[in-house]
C-alpha atoms as a PDB file:
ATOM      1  CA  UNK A   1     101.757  84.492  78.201  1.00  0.00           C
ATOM      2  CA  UNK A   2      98.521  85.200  79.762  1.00  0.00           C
ATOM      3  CA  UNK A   3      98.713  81.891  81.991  1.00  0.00           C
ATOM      4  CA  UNK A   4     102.400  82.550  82.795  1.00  0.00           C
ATOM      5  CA  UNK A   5     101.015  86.114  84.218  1.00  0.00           C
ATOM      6  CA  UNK A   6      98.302  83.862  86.548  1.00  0.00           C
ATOM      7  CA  UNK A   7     100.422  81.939  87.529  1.00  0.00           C
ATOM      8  CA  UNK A   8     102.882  84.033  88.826  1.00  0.00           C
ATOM      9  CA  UNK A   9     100.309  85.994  90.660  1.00  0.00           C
ATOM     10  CA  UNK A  10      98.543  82.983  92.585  1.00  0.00           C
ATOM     11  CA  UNK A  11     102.644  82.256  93.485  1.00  0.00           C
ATOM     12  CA  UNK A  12     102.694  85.789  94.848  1.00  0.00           C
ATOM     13  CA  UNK A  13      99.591  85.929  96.848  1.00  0.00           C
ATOM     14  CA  UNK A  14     100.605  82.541  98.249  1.00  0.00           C
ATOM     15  CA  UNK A  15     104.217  84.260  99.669  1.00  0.00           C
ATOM     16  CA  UNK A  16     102.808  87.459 101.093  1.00  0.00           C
ATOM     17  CA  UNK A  17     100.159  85.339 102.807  1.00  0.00           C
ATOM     18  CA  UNK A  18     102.353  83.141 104.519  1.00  0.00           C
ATOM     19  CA  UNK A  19     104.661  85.723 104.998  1.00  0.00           C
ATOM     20  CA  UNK A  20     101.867  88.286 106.349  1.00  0.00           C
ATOM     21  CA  UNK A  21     100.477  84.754 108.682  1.00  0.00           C
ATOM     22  CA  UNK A  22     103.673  84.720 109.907  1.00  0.00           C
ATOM     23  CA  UNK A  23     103.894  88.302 111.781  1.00  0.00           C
ATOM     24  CA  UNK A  24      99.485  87.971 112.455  1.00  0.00           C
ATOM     25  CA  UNK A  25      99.852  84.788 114.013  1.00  0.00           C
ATOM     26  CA  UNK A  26     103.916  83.489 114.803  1.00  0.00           C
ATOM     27  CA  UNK A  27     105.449  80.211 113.929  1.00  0.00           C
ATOM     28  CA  UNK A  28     106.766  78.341 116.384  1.00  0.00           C
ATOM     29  CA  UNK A  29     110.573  78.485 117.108  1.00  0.00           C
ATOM     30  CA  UNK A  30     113.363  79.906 114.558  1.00  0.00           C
ATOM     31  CA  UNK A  31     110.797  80.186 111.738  1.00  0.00           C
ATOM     32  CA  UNK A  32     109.471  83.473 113.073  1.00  0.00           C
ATOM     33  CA  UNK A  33     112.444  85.291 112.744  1.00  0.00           C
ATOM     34  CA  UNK A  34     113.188  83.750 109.323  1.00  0.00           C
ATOM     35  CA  UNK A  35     110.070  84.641 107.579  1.00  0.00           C
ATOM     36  CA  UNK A  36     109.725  88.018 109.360  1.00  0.00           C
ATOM     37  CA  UNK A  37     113.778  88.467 107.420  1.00  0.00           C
ATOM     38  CA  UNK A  38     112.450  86.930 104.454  1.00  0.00           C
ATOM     39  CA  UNK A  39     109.675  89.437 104.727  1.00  0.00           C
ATOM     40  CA  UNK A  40     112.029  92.417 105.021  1.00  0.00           C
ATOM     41  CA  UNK A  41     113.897  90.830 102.013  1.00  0.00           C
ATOM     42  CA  UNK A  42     110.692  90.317  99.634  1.00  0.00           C
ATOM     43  CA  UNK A  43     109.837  93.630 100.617  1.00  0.00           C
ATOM     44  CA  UNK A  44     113.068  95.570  99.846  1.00  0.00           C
ATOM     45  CA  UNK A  45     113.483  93.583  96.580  1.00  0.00           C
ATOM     46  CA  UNK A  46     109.749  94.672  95.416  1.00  0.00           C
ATOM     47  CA  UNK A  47     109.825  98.816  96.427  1.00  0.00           C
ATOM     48  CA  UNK A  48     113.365  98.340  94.494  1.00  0.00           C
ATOM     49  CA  UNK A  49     111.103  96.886  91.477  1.00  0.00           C
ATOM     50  CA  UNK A  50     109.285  99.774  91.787  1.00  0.00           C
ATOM     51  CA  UNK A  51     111.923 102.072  91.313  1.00  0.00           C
ATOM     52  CA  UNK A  52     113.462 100.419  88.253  1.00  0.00           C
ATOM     53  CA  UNK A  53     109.941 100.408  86.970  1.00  0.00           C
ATOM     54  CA  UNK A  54     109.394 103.899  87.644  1.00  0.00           C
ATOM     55  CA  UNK A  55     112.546 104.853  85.773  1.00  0.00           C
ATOM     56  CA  UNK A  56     112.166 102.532  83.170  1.00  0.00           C
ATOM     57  CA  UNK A  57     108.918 103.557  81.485  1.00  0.00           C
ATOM     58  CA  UNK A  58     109.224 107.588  82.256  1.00  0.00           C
ATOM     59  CA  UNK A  59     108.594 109.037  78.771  1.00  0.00           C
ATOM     60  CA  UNK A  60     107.445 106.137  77.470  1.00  0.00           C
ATOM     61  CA  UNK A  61     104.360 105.121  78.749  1.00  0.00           C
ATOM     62  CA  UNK A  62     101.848 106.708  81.823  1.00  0.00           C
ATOM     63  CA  UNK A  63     101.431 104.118  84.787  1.00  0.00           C
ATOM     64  CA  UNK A  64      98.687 104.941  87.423  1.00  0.00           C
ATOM     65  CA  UNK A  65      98.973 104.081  90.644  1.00  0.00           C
ATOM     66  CA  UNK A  66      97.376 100.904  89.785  1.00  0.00           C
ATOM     67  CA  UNK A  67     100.625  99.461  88.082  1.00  0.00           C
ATOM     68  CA  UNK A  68     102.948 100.536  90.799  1.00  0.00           C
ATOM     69  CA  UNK A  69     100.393  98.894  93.258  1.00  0.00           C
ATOM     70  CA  UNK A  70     100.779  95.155  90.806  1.00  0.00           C
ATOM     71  CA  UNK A  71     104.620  96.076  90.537  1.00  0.00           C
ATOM     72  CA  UNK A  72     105.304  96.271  94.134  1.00  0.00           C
ATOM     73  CA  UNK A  73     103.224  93.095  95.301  1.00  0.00           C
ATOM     74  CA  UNK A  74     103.584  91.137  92.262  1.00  0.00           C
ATOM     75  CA  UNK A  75     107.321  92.038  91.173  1.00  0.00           C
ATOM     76  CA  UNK A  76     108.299  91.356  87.955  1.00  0.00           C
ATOM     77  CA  UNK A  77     104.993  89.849  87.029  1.00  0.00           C
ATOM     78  CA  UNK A  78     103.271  93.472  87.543  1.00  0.00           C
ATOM     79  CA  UNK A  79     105.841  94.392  85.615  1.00  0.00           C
ATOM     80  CA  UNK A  80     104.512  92.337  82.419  1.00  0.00           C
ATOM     81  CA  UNK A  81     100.924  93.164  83.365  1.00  0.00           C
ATOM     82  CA  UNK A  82     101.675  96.785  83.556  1.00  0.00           C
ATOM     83  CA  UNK A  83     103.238  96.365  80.350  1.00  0.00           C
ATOM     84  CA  UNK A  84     100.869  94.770  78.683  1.00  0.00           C
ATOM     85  CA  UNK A  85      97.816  96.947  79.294  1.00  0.00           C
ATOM     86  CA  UNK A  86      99.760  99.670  78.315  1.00  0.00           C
ATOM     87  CA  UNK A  87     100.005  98.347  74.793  1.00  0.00           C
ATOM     88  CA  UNK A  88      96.674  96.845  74.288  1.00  0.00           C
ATOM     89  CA  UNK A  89      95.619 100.728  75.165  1.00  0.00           C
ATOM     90  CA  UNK A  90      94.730 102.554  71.756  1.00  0.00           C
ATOM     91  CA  UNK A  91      97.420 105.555  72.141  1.00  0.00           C
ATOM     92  CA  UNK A  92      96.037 109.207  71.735  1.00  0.00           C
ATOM     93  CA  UNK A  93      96.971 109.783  68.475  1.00  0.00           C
ATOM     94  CA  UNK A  94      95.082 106.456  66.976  1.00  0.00           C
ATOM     95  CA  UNK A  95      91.684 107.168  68.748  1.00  0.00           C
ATOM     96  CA  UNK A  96      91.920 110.903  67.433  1.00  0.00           C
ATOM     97  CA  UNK A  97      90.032 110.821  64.029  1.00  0.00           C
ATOM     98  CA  UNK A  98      92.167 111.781  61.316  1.00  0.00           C
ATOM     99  CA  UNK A  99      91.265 115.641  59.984  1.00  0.00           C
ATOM    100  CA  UNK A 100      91.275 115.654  56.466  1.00  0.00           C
ATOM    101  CA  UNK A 101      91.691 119.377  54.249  1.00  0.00           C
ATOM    102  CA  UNK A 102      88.937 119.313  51.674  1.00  0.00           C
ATOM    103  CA  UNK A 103      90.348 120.976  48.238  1.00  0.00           C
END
């Protein structure tokens, strides 16, 4: 799983760097305005990955700004990493000792 996660992010990095190239220094011809759309696109698609995220864990976990930052330029794969952390985290009540009554 862990290699499936580093993989997908080296993918990701690779698209918003060509598609972040694209509108710093503009390809030639019709390519311009089809990565700057595809930008547009990837972008859309990831703030609405945000939102489902956002919705989807309310109650049941507490995301920092951190995850939403993964979620939005990672997508789905922030998701999982988001995920993840959030359940190798001891949860409050198992790092809390355990009070015993003496009788």
């Amino acid at each position: 799983m862990r290699w499936i996660i580093y993989v997908g992010q080296a993918v990701f990095i690779g698209l918003w760097a060509v598609l972040i190239a694209n509108l710093i220094w503009p390809f030639p011809g019709k390519a311009f305005a089809l990565f700057t759309l595809l930008l547009l696109i990837v972008t859309l698609m990831h703030l609405v990955n945000v939102l489902l995220f956002m919705g989807m864990v309310q109650g049941r976990m507490r995301p920092d700004k951190k995850d939403y930052w993964n979620v939005f330029v990672f997508g789905i794969i922030g998701w999982l990493m988001a995920l993840r952390r959030h359940q190798q985290a001891p949860s409050v009540s198992e790092s809390e000792p355990h009070s015993q009554d003496p009788q």
